[in-house]
PDB file of N, CA and C in Angstrom:
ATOM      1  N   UNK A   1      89.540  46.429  58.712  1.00  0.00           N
ATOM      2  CA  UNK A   1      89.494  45.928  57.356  1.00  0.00           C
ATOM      3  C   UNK A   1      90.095  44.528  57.324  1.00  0.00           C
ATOM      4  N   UNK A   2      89.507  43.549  56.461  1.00  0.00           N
ATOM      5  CA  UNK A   2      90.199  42.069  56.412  1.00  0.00           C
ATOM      6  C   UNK A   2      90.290  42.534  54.888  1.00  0.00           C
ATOM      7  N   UNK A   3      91.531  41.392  54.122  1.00  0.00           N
ATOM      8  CA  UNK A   3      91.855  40.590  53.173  1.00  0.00           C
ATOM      9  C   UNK A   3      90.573  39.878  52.996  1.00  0.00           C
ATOM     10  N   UNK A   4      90.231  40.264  51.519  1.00  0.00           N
ATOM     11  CA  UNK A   4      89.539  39.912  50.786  1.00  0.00           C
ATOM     12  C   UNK A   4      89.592  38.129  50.576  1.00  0.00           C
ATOM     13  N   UNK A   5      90.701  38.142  50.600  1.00  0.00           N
ATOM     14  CA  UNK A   5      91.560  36.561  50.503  1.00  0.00           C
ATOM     15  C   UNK A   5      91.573  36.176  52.098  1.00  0.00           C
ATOM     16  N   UNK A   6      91.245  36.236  52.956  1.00  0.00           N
ATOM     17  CA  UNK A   6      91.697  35.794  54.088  1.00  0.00           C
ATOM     18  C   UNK A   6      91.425  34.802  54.608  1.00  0.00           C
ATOM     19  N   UNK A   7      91.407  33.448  55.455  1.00  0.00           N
ATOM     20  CA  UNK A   7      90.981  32.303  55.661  1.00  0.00           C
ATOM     21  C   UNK A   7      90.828  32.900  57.637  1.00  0.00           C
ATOM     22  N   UNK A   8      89.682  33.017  57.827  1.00  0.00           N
ATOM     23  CA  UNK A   8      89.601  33.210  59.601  1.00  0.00           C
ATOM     24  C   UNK A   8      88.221  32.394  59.739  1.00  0.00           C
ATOM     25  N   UNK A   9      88.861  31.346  60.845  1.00  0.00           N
ATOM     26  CA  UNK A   9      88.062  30.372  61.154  1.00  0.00           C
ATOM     27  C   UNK A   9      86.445  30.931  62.423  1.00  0.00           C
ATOM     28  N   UNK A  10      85.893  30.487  62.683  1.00  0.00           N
ATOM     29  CA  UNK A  10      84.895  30.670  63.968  1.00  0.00           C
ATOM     30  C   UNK A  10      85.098  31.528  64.759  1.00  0.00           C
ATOM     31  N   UNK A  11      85.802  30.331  65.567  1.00  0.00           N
ATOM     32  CA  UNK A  11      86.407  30.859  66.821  1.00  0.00           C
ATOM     33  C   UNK A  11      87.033  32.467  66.883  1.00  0.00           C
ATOM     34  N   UNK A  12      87.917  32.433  65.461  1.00  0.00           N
ATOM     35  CA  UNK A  12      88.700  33.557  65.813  1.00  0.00           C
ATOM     36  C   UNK A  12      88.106  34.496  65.064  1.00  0.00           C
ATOM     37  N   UNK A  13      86.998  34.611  64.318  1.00  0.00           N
ATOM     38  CA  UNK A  13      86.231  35.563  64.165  1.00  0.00           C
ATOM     39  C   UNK A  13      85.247  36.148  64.743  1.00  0.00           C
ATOM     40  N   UNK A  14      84.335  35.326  65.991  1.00  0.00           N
ATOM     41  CA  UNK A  14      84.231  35.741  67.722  1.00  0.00           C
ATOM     42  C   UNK A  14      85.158  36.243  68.174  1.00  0.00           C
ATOM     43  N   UNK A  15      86.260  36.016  68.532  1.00  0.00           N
ATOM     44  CA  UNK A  15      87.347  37.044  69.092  1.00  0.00           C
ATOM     45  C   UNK A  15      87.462  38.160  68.764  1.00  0.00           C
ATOM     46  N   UNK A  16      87.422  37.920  67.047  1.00  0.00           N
ATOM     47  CA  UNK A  16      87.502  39.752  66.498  1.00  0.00           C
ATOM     48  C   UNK A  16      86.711  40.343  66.921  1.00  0.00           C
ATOM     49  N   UNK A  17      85.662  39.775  66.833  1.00  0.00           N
ATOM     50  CA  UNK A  17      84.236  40.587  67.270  1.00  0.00           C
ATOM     51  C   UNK A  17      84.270  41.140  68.527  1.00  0.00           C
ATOM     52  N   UNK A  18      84.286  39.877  69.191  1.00  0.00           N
ATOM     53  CA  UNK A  18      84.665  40.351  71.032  1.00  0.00           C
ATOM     54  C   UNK A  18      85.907  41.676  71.122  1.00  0.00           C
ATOM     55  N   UNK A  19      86.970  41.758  70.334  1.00  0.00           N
ATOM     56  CA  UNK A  19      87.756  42.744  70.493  1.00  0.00           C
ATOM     57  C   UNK A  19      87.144  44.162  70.158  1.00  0.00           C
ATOM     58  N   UNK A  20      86.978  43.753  68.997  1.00  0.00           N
ATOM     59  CA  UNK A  20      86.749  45.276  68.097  1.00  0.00           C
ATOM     60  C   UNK A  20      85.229  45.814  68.692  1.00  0.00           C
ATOM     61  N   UNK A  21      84.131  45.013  68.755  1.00  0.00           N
ATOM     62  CA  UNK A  21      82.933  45.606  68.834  1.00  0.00           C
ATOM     63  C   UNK A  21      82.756  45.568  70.355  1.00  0.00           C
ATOM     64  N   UNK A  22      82.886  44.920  70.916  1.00  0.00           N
ATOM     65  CA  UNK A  22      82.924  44.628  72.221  1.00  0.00           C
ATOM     66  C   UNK A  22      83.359  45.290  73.058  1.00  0.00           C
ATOM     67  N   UNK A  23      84.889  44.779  72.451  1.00  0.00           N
ATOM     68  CA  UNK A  23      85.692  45.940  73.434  1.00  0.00           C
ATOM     69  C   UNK A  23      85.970  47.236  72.963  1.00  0.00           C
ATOM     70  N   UNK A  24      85.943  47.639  72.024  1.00  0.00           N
ATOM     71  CA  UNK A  24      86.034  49.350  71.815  1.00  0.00           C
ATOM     72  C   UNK A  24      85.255  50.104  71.146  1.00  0.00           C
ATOM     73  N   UNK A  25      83.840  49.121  70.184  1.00  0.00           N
ATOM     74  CA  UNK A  25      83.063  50.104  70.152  1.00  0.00           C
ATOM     75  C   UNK A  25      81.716  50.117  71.172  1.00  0.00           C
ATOM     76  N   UNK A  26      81.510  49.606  71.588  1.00  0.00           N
ATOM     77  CA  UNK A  26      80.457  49.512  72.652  1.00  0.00           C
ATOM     78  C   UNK A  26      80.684  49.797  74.183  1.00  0.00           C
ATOM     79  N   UNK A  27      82.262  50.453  74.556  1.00  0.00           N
ATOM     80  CA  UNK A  27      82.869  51.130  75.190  1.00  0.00           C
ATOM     81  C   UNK A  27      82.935  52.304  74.854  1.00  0.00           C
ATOM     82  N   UNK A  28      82.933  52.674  73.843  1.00  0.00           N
ATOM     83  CA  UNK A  28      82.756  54.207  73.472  1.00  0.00           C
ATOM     84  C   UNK A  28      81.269  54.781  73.076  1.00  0.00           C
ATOM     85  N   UNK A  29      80.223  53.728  73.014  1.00  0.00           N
ATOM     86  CA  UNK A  29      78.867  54.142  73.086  1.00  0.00           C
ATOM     87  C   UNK A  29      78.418  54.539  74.208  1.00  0.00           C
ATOM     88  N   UNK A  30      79.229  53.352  75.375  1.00  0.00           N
ATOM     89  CA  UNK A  30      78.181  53.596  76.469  1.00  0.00           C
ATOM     90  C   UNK A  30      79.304  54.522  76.931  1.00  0.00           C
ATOM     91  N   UNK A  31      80.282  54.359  76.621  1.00  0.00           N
ATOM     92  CA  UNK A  31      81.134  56.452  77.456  1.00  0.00           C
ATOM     93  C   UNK A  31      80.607  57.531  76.849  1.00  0.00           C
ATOM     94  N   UNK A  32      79.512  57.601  75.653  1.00  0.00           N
ATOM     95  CA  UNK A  32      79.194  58.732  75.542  1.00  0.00           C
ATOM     96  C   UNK A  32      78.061  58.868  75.976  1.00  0.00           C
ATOM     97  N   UNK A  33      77.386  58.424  76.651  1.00  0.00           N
ATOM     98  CA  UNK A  33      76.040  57.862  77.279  1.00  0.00           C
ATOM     99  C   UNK A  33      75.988  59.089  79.103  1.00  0.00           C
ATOM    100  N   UNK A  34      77.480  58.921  79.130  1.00  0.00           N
ATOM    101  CA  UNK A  34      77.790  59.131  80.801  1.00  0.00           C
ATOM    102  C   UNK A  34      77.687  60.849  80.417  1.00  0.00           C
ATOM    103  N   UNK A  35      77.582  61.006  81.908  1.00  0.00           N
ATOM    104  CA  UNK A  35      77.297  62.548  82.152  1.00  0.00           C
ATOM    105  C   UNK A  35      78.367  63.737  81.332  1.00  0.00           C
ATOM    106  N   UNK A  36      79.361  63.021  81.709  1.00  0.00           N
ATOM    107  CA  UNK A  36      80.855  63.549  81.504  1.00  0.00           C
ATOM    108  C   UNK A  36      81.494  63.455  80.045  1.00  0.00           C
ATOM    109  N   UNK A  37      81.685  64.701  79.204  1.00  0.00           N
ATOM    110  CA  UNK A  37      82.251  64.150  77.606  1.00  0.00           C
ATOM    111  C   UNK A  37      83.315  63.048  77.591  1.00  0.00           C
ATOM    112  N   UNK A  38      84.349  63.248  78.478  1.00  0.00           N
ATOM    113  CA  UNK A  38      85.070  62.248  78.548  1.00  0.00           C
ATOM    114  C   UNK A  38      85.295  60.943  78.720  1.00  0.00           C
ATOM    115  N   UNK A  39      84.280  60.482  79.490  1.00  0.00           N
ATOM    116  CA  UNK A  39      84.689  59.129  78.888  1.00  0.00           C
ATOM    117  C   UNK A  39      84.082  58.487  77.794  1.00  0.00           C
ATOM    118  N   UNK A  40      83.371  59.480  76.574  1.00  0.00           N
ATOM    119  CA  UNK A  40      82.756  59.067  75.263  1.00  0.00           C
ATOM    120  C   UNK A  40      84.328  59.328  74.609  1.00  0.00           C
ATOM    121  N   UNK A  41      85.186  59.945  74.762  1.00  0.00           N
ATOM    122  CA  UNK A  41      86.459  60.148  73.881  1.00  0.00           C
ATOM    123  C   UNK A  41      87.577  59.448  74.986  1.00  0.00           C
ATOM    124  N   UNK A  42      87.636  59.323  75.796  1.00  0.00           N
ATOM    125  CA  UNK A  42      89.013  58.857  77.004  1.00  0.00           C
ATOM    126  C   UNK A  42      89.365  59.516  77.820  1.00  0.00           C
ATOM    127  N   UNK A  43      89.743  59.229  78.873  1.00  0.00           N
ATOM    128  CA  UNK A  43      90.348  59.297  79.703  1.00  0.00           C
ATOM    129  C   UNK A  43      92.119  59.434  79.627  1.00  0.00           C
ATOM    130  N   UNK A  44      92.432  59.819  80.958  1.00  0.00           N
ATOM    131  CA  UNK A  44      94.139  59.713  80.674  1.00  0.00           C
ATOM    132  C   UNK A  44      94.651  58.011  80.220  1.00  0.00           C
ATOM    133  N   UNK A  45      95.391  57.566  79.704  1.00  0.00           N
ATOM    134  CA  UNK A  45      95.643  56.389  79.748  1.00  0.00           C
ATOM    135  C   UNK A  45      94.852  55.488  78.954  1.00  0.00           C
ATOM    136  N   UNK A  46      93.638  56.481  78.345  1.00  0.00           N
ATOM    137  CA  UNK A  46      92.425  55.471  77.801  1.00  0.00           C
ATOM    138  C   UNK A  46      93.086  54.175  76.732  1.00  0.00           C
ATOM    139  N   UNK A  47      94.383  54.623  76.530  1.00  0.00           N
ATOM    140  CA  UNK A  47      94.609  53.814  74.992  1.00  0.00           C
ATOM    141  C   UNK A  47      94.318  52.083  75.709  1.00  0.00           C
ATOM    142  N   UNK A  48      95.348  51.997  76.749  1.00  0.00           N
ATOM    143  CA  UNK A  48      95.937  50.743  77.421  1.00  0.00           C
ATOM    144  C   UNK A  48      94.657  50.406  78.245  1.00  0.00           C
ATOM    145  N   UNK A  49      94.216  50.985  78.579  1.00  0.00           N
ATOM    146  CA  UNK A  49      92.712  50.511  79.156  1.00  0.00           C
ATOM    147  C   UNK A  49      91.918  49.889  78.335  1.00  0.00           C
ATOM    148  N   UNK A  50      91.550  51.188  77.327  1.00  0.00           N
ATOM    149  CA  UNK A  50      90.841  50.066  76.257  1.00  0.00           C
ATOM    150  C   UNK A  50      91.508  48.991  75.480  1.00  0.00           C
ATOM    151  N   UNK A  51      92.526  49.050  75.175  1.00  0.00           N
ATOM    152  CA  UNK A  51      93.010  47.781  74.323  1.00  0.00           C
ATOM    153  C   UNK A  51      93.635  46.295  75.543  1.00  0.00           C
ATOM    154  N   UNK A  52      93.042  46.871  76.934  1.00  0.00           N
ATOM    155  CA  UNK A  52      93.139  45.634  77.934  1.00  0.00           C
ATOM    156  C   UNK A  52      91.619  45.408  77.984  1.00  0.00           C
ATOM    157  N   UNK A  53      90.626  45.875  78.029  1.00  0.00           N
ATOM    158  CA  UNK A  53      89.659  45.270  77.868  1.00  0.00           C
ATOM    159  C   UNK A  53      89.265  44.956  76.953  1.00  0.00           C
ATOM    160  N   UNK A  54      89.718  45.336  75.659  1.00  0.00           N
ATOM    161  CA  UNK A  54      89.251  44.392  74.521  1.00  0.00           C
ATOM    162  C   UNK A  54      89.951  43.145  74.564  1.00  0.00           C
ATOM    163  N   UNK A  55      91.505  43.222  74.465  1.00  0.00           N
ATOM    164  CA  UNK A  55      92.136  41.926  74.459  1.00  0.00           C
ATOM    165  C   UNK A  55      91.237  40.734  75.898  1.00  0.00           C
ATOM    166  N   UNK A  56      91.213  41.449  76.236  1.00  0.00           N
ATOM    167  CA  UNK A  56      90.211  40.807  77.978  1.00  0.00           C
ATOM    168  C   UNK A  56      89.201  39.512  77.327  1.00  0.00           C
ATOM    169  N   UNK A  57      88.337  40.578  76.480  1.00  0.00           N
ATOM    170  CA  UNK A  57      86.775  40.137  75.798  1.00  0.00           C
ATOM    171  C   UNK A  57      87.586  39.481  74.466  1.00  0.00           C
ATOM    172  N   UNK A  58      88.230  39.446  73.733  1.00  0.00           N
ATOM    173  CA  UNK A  58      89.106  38.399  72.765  1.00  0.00           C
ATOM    174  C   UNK A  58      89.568  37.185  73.487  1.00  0.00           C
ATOM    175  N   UNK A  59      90.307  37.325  74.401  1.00  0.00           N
ATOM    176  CA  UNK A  59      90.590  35.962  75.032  1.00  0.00           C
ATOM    177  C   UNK A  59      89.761  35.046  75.736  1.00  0.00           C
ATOM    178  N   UNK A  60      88.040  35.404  76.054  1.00  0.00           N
ATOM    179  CA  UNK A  60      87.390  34.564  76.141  1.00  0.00           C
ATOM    180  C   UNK A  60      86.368  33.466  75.569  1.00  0.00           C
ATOM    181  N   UNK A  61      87.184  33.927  73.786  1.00  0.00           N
ATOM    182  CA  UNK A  61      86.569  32.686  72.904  1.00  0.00           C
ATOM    183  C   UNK A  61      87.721  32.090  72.860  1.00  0.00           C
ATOM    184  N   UNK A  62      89.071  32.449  73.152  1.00  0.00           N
ATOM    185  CA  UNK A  62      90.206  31.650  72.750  1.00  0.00           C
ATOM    186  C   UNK A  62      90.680  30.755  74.133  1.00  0.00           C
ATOM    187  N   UNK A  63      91.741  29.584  73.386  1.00  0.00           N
ATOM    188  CA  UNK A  63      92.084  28.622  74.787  1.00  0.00           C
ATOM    189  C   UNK A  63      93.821  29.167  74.522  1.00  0.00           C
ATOM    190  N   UNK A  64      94.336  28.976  75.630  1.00  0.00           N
ATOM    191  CA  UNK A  64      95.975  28.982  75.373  1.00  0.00           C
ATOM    192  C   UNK A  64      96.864  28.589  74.936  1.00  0.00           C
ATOM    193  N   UNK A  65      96.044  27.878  73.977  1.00  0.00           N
ATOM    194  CA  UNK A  65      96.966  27.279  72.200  1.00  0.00           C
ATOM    195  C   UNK A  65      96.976  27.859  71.713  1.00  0.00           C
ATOM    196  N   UNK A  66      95.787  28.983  71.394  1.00  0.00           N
ATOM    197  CA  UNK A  66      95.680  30.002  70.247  1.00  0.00           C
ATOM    198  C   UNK A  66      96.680  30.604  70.125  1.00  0.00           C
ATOM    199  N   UNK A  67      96.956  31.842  68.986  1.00  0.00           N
ATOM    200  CA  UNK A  67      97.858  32.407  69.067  1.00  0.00           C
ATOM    201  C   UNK A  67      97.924  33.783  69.327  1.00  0.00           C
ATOM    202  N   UNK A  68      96.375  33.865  68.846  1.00  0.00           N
ATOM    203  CA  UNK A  68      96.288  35.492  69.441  1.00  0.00           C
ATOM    204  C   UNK A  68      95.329  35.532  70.889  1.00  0.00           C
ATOM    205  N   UNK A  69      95.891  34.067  71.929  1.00  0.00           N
ATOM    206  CA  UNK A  69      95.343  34.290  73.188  1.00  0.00           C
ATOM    207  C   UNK A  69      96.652  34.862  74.254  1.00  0.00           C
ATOM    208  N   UNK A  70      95.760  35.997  74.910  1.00  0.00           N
ATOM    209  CA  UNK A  70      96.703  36.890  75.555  1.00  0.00           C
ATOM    210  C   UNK A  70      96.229  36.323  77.234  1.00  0.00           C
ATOM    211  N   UNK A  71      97.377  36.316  78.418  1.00  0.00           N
ATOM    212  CA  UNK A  71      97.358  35.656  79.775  1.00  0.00           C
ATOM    213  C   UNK A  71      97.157  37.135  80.158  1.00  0.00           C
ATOM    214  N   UNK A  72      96.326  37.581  80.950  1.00  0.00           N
ATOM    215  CA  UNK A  72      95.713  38.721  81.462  1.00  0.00           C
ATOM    216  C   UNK A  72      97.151  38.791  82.836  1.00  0.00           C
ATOM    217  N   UNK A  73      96.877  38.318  83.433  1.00  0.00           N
ATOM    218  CA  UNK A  73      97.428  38.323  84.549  1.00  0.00           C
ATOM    219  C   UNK A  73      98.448  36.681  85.103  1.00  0.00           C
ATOM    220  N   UNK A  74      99.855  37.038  85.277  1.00  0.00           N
ATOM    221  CA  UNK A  74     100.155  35.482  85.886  1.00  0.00           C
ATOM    222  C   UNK A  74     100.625  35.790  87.311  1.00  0.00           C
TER     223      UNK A  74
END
């Protein structure tokens, strides 16, 4: 859900996108796709998995000024 009032520019409304649709609902389409019920609902650990590959797919509209750009790995 956004604020009705909210000011979100381009860039960082690609990111949302890249997060939310990207990374966790089109991860849970194609896990229910697979043979196995589980990975349409998760796995052990699924939380941090999925919210590393979404943040993953968010940080590649953003540069490392942003503020909601996350360093995967240093």
């Amino acid at each position: 859900m956004v604020n009705s009032d909210a000011k979100v520019g381009k860039k960082e409304m690609r990111s949302i996108i890249a997060h939310e649709i990207e990374g966790h609902y089109l991860r849970k389409l194609n896990g229910r796709k697979m043979p196995y019920a589980m990975f349409g609902r998760g796995t052990a650990k699924y939380i941090e998995i999925d919210e590393g590959i979404a943040t993953y797919n968010q940080s590649r509209f953003l540069t490392p000024k942003d503020s909601k750009y996350y360093r995967m790995f240093e």
